[in-house]
N, C-alpha and C. Protein backbone atom coordinates (compact mmCIF):
# COMPACT_ATOMS: atom_id res chain seq x y z
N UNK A 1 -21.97 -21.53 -18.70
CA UNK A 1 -21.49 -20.72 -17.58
C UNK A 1 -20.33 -19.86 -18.10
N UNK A 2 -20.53 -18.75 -17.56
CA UNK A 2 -19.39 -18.03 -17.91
C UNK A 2 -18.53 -17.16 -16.72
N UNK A 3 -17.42 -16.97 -16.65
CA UNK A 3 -16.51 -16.12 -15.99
C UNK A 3 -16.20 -14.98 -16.08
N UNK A 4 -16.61 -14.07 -15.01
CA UNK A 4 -16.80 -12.62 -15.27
C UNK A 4 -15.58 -12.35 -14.28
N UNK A 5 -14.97 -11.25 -14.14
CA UNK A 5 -14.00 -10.43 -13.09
C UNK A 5 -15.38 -9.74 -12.50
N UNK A 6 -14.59 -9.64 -11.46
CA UNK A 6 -16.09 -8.75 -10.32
C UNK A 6 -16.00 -7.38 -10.41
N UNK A 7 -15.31 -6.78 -10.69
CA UNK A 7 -15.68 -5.23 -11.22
C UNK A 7 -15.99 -5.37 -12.63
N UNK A 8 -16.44 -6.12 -13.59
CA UNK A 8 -17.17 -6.26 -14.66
C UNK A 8 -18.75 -5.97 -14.05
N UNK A 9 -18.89 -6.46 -12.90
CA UNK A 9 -20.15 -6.94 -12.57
C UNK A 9 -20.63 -5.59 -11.82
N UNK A 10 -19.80 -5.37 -10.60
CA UNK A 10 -19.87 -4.48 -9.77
C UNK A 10 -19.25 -3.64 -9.82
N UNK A 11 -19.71 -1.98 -9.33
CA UNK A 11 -18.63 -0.79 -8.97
C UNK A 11 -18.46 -0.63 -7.79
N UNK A 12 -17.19 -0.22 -7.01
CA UNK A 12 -16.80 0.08 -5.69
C UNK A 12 -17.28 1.42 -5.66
N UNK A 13 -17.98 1.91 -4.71
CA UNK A 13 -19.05 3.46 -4.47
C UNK A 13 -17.29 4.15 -3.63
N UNK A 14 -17.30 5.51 -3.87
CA UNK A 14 -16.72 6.24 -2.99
C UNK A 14 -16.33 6.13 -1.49
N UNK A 15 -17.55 5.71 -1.01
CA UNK A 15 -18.06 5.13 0.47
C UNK A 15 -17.49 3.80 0.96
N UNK A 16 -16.79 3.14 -0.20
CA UNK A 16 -16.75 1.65 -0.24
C UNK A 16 -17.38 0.87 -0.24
N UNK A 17 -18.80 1.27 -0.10
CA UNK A 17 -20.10 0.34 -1.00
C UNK A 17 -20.48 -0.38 -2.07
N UNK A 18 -20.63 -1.17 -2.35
CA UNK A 18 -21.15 -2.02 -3.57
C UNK A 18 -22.10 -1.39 -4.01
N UNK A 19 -21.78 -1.54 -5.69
CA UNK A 19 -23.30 -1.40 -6.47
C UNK A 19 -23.32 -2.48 -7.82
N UNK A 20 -24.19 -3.24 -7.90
CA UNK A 20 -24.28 -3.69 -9.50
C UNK A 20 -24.18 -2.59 -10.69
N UNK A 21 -23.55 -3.21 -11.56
CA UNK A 21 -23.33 -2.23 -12.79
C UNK A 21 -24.29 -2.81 -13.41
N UNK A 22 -25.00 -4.10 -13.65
CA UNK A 22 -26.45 -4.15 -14.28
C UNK A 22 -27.72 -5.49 -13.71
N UNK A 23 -28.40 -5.41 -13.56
CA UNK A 23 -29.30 -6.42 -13.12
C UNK A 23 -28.72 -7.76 -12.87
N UNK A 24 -28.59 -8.25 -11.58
CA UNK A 24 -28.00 -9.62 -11.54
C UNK A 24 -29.27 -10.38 -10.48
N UNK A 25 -29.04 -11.65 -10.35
CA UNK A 25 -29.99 -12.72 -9.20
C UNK A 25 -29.23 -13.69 -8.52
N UNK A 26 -29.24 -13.09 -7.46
CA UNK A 26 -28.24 -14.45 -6.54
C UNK A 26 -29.51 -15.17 -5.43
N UNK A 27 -29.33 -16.74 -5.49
CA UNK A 27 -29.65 -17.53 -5.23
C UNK A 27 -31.50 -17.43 -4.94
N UNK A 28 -31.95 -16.32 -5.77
CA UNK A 28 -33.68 -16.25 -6.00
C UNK A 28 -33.45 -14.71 -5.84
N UNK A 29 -32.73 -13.53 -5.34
CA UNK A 29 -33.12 -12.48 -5.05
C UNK A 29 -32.26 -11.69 -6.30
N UNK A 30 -32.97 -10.43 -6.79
CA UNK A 30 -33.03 -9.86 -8.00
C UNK A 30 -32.87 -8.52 -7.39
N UNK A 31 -31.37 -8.00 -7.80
CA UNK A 31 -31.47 -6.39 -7.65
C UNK A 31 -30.30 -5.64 -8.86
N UNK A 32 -30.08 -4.59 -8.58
CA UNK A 32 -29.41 -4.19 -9.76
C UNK A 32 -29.18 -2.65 -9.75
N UNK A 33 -28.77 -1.86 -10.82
CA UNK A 33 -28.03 -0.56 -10.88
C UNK A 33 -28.78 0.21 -9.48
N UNK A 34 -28.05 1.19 -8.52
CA UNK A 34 -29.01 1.97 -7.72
C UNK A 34 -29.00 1.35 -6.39
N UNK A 35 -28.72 0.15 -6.65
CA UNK A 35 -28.58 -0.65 -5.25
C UNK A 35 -27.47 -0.80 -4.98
N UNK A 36 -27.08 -0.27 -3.37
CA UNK A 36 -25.58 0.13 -2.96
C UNK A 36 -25.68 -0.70 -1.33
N UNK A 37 -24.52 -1.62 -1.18
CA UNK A 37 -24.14 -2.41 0.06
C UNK A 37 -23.30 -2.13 0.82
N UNK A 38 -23.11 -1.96 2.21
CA UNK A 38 -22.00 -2.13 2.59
C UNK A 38 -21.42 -3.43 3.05
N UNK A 39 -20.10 -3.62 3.74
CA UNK A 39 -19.73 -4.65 3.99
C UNK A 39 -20.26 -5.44 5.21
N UNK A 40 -20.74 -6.48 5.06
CA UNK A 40 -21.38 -7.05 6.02
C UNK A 40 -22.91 -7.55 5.72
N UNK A 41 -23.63 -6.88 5.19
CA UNK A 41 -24.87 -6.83 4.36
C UNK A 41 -24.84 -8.14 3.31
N UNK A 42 -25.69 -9.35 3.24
CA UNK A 42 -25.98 -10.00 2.24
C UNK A 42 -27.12 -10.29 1.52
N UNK A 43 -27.01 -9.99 0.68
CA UNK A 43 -28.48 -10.53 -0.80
C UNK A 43 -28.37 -11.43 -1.00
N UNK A 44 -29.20 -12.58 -0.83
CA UNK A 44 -29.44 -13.88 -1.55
C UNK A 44 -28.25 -14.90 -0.40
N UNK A 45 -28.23 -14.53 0.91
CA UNK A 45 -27.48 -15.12 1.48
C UNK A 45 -25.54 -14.90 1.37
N UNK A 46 -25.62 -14.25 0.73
CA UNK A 46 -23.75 -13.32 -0.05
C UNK A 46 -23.54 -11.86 0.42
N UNK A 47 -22.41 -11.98 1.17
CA UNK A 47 -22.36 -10.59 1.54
C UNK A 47 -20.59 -10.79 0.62
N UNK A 48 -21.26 -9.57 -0.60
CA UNK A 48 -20.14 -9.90 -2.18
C UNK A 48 -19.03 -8.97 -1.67
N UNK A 49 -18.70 -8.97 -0.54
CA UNK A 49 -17.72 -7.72 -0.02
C UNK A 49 -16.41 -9.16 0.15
N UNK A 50 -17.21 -9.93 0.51
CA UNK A 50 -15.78 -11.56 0.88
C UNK A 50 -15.32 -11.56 -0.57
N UNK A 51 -16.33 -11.53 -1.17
CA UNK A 51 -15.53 -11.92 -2.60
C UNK A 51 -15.29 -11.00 -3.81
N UNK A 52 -14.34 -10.03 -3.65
CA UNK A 52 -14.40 -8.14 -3.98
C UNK A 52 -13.35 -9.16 -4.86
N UNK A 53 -12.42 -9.11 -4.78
CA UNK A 53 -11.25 -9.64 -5.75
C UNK A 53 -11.44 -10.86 -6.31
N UNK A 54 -12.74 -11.69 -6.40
CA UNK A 54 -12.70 -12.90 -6.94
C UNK A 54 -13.33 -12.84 -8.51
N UNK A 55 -13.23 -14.26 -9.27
CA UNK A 55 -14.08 -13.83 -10.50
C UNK A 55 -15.42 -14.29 -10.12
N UNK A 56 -16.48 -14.43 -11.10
CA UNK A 56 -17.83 -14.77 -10.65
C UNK A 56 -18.26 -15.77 -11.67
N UNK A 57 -18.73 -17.00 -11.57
CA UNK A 57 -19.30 -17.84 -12.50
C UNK A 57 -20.81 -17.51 -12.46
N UNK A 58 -21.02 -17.41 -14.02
CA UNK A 58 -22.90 -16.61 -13.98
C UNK A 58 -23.26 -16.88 -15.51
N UNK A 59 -24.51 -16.91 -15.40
CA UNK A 59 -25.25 -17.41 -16.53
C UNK A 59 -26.43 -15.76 -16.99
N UNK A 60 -26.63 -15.44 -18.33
CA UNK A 60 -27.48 -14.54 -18.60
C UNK A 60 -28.87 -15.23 -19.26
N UNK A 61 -29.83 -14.61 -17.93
CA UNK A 61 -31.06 -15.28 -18.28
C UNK A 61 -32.68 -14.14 -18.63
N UNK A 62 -32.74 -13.96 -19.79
CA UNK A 62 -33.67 -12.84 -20.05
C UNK A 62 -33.23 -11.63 -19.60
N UNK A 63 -31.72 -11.18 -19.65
CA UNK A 63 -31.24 -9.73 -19.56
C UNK A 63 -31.14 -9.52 -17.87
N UNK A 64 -31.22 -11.18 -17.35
CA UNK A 64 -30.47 -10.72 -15.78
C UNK A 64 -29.47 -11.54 -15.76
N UNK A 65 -28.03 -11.03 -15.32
CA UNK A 65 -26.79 -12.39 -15.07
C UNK A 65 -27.61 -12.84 -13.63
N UNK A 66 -27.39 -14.40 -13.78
CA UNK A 66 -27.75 -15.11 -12.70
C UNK A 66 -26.42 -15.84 -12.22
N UNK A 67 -26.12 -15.19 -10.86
CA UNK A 67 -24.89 -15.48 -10.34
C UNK A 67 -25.03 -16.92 -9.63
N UNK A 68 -24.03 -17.97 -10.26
CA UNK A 68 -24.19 -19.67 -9.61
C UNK A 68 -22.90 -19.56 -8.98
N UNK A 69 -21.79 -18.94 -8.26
CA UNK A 69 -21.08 -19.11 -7.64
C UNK A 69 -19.51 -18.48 -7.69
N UNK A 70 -18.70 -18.86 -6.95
CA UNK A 70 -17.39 -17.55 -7.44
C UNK A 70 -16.07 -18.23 -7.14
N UNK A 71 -15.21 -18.25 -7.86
CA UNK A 71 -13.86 -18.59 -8.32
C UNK A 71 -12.86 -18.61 -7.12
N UNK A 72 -11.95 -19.60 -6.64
CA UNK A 72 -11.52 -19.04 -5.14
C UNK A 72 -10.42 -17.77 -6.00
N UNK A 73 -10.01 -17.09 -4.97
CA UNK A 73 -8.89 -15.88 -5.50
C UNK A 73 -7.48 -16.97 -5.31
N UNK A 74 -6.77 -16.43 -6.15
CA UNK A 74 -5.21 -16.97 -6.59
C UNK A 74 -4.35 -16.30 -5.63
């Protein structure tokens, strides 16, 4: 398992939207660059807007990070 910062993972859109910066899978669902969220919206049961400032514990599995859960914030 490894520890990522969440803008490693994700970019904040202009709009204040989420986007993955590269292919990730949270809890079975698979999306990635191009795909943009707003707040409130969840994939895989996570709406990643709660956890904008947290780090992310994730594993890389065949060129997708597979996100297992997230760090409380300090």
């Amino acid at each position: 398992m490894t520890r990522y910062k969440f803008f490693d993972i994700f970019q904040e859109n202009p709009d204040g939207s989420l986007s993955p910066k590269r292919a990730i899978n949270v809890n079975g669902i698979s999306f990635g660059p191009g795909v943009s969220f707003g707040q409130g919206v969840s994939f895989g049961g996570v709406d990643f807007h709660r956890f904008k400032y947290s780090d992310i514990a994730a594993e890389e599995q065949n060129g997708v990070l597979v996100i297992k859960g997230f760090y409380k914030q300090q």
